[in-house]
C-alpha atoms as a PDB file:
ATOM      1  CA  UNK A   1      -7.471  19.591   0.703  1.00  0.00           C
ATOM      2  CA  UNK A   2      -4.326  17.913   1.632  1.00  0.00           C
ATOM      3  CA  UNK A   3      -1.651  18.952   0.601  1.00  0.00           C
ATOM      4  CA  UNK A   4       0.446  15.507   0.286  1.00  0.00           C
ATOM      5  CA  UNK A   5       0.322  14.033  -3.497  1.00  0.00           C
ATOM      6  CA  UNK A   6      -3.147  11.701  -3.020  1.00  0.00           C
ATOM      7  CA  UNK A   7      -3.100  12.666   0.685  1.00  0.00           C
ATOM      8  CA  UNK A   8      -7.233  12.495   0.445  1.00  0.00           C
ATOM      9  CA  UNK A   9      -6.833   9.020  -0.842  1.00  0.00           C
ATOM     10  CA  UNK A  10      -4.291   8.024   1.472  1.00  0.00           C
ATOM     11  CA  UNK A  11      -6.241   9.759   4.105  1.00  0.00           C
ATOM     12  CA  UNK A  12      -9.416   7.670   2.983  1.00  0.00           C
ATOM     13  CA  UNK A  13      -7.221   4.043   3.048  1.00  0.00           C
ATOM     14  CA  UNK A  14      -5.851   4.773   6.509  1.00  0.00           C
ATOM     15  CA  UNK A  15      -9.383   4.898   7.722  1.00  0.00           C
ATOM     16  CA  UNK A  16      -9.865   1.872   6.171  1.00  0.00           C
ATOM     17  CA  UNK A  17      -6.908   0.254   7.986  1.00  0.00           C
ATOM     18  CA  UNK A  18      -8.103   1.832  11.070  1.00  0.00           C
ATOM     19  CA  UNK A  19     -11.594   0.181  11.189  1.00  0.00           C
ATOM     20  CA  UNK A  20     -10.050  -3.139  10.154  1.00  0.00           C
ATOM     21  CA  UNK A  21      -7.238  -3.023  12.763  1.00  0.00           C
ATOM     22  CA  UNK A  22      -9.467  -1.657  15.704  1.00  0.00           C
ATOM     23  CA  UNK A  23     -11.948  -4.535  15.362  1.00  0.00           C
ATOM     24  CA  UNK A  24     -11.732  -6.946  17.642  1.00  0.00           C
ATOM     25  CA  UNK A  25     -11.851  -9.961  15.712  1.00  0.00           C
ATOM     26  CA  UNK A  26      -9.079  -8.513  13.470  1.00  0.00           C
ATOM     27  CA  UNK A  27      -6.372  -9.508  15.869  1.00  0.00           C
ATOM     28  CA  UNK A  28      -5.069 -13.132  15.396  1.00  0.00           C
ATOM     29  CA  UNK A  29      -6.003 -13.729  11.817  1.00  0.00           C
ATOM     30  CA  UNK A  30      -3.688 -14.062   8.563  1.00  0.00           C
ATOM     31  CA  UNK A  31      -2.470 -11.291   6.417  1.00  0.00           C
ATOM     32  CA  UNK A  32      -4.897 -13.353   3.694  1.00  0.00           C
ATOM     33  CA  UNK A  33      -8.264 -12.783   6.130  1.00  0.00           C
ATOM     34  CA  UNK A  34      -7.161  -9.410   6.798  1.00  0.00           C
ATOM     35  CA  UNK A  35      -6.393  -8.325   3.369  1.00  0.00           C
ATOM     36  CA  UNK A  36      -9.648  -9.725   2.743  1.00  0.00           C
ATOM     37  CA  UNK A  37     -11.164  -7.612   5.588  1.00  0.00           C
ATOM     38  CA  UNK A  38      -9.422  -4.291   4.355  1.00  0.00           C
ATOM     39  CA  UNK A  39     -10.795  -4.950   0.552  1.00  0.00           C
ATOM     40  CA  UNK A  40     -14.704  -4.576   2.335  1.00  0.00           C
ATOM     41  CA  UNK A  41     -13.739  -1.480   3.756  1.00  0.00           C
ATOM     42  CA  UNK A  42     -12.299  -0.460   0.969  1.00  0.00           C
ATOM     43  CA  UNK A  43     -15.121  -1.125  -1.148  1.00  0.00           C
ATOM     44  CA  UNK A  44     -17.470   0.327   1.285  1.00  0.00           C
ATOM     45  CA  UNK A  45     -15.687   3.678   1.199  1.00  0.00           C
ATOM     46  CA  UNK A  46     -15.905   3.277  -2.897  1.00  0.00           C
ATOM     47  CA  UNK A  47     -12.591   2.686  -3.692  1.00  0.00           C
ATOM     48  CA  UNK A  48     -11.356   0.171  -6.702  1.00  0.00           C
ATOM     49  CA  UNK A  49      -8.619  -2.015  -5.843  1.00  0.00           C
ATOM     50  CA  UNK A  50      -6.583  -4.938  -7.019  1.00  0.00           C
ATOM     51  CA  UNK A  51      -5.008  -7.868  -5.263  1.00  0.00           C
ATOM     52  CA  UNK A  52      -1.897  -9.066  -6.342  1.00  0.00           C
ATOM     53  CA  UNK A  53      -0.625  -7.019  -8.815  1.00  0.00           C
ATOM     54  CA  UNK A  54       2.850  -7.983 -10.570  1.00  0.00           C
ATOM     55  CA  UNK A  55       5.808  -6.227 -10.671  1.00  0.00           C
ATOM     56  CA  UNK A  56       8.671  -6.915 -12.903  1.00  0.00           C
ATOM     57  CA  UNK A  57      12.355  -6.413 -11.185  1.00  0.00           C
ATOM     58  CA  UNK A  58      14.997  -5.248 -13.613  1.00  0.00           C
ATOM     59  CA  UNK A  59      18.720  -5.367 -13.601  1.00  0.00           C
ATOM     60  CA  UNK A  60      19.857  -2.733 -16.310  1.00  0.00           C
ATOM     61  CA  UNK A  61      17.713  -4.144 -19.434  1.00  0.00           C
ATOM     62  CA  UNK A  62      17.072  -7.539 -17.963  1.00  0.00           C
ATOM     63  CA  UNK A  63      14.235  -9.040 -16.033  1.00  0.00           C
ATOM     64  CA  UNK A  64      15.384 -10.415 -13.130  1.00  0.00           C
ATOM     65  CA  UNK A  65      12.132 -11.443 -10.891  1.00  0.00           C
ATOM     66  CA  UNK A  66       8.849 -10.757 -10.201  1.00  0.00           C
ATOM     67  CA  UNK A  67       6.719  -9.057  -7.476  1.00  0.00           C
ATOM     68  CA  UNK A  68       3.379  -9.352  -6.059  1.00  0.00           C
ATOM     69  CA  UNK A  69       1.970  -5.792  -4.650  1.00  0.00           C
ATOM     70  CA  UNK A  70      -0.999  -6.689  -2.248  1.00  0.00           C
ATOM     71  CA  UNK A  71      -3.332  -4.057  -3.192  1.00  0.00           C
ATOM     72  CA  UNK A  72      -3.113  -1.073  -6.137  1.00  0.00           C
ATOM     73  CA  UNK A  73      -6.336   1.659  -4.802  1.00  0.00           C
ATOM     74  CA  UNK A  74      -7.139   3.705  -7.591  1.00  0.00           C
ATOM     75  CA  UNK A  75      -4.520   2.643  -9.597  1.00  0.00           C
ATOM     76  CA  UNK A  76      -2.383   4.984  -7.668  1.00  0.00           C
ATOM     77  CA  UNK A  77      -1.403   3.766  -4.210  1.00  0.00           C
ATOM     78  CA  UNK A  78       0.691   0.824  -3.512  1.00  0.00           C
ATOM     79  CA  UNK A  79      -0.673  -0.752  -0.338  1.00  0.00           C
ATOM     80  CA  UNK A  80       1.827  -3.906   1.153  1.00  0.00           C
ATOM     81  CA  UNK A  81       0.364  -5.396   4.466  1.00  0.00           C
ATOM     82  CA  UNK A  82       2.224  -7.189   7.397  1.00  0.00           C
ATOM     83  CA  UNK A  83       0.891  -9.012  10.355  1.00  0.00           C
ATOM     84  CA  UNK A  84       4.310  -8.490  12.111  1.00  0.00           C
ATOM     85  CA  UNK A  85       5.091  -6.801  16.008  1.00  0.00           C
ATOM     86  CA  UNK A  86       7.313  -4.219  14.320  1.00  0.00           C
ATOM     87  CA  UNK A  87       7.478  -3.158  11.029  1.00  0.00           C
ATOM     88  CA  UNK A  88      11.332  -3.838   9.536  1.00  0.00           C
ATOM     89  CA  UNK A  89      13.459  -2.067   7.518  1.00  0.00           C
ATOM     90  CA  UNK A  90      13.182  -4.406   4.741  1.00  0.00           C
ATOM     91  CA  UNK A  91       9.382  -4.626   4.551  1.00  0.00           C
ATOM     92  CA  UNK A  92       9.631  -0.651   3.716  1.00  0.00           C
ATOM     93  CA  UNK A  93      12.681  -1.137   1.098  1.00  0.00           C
ATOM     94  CA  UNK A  94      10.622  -4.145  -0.896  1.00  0.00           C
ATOM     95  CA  UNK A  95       7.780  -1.058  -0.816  1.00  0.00           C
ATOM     96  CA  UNK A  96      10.273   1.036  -2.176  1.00  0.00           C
ATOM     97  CA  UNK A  97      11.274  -1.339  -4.828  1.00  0.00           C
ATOM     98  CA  UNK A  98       7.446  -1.739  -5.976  1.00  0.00           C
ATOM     99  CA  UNK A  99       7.109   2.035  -6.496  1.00  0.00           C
ATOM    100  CA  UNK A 100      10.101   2.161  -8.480  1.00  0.00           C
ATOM    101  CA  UNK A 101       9.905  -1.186 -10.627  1.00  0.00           C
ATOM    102  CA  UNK A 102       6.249  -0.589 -11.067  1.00  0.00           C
ATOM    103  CA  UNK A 103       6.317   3.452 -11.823  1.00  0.00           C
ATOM    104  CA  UNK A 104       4.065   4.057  -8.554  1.00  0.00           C
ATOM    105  CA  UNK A 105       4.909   7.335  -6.366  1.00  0.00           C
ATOM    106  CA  UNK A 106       2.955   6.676  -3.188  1.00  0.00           C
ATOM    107  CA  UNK A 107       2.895   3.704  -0.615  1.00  0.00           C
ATOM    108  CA  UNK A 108       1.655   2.701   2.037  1.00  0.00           C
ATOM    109  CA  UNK A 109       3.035  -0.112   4.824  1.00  0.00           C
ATOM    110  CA  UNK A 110       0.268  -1.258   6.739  1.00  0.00           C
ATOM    111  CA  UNK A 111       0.635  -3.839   9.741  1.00  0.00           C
ATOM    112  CA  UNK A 112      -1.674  -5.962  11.424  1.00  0.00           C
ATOM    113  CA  UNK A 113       0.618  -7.186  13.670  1.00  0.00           C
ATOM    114  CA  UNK A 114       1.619  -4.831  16.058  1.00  0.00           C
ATOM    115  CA  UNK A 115      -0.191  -3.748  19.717  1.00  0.00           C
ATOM    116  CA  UNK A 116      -1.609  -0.160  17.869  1.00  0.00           C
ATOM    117  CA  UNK A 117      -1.694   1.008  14.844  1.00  0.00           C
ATOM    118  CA  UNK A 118       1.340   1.031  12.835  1.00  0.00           C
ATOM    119  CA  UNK A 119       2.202   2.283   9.159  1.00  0.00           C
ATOM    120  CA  UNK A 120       4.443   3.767   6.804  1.00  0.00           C
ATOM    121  CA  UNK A 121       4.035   6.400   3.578  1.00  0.00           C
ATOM    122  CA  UNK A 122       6.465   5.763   1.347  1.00  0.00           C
ATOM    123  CA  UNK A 123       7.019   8.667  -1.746  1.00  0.00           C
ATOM    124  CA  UNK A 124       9.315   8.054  -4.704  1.00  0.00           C
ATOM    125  CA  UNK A 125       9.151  11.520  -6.768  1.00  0.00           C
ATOM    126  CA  UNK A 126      10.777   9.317  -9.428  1.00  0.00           C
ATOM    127  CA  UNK A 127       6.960   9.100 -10.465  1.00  0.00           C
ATOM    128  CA  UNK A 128       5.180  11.841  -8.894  1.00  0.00           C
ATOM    129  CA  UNK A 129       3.261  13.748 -11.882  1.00  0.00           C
ATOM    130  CA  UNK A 130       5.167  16.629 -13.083  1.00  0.00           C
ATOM    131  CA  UNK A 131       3.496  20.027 -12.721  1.00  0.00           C
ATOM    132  CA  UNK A 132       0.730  20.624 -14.398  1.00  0.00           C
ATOM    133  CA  UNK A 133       0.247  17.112 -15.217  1.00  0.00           C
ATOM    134  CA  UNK A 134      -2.867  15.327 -14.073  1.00  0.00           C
ATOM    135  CA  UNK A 135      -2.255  13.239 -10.637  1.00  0.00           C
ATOM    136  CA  UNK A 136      -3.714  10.018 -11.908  1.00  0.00           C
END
């Protein structure tokens, strides 16, 4: 068992990205055909998922914008995708934001882009389950 909080499931999604990102045709496309392509492997490996889940950005009590997270896996794991040569600073702080506006602990930054495999776990213990609470 590993030994990271949904390390199995994060474990799982990285294979996931891995198939997508090693095949051939992969390289080239848009971050929409390749989401596309990750949401079949995902499915495959019997994982639920949505696309394009909102987030609501708050300034003390107000709402001041609104996110889009790419995928949610299991209702647990933030997934944002890039098709970029390097991932940036920013791309991991907007991840960062989505755990915390949205009340997610665990993240991952996934790109496309780049000449091998390239990606980012992000954990906010802001909303890790306490112990003895259920993880999920």
């Amino acid at each position: 068992m590993n030994d990271l909080l949904y390390g199995d499931l994060t474990s799982t999604i990285l294979g996931c990205y891995h198939r997508v990102f090693f095949n051939c045709s992969s390289h080239g496309l848009s971050e929409e055909s390749l989401t596309k392509a990750l949401m079949i492997e995902l499915k495959k490996a019997g994982l639920r998922y949505r696309e394009q889940v909102p987030v609501s950005h708050r300034y003390e009590e107000h709402k001041i914008g609104t996110g889009r997270i790419d995928l949610l896996v299991e209702g647990k794991v933030v997934l944002e995708l890039k098709t970029l040569d390097t991932l940036r600073r920013k791309d991991q702080t907007r991840l960062q934001a989505y755990l915390r506006d949205g009340g997610y602990a665990v993240g991952l930054l996934l790109n496309f882009g780049s000449e091998g495999p390239q990606f980012k776990r992000i954990f906010d213990p802001t909303h890790a389950p306490k112990p003895g609470e259920p993880a999920g």
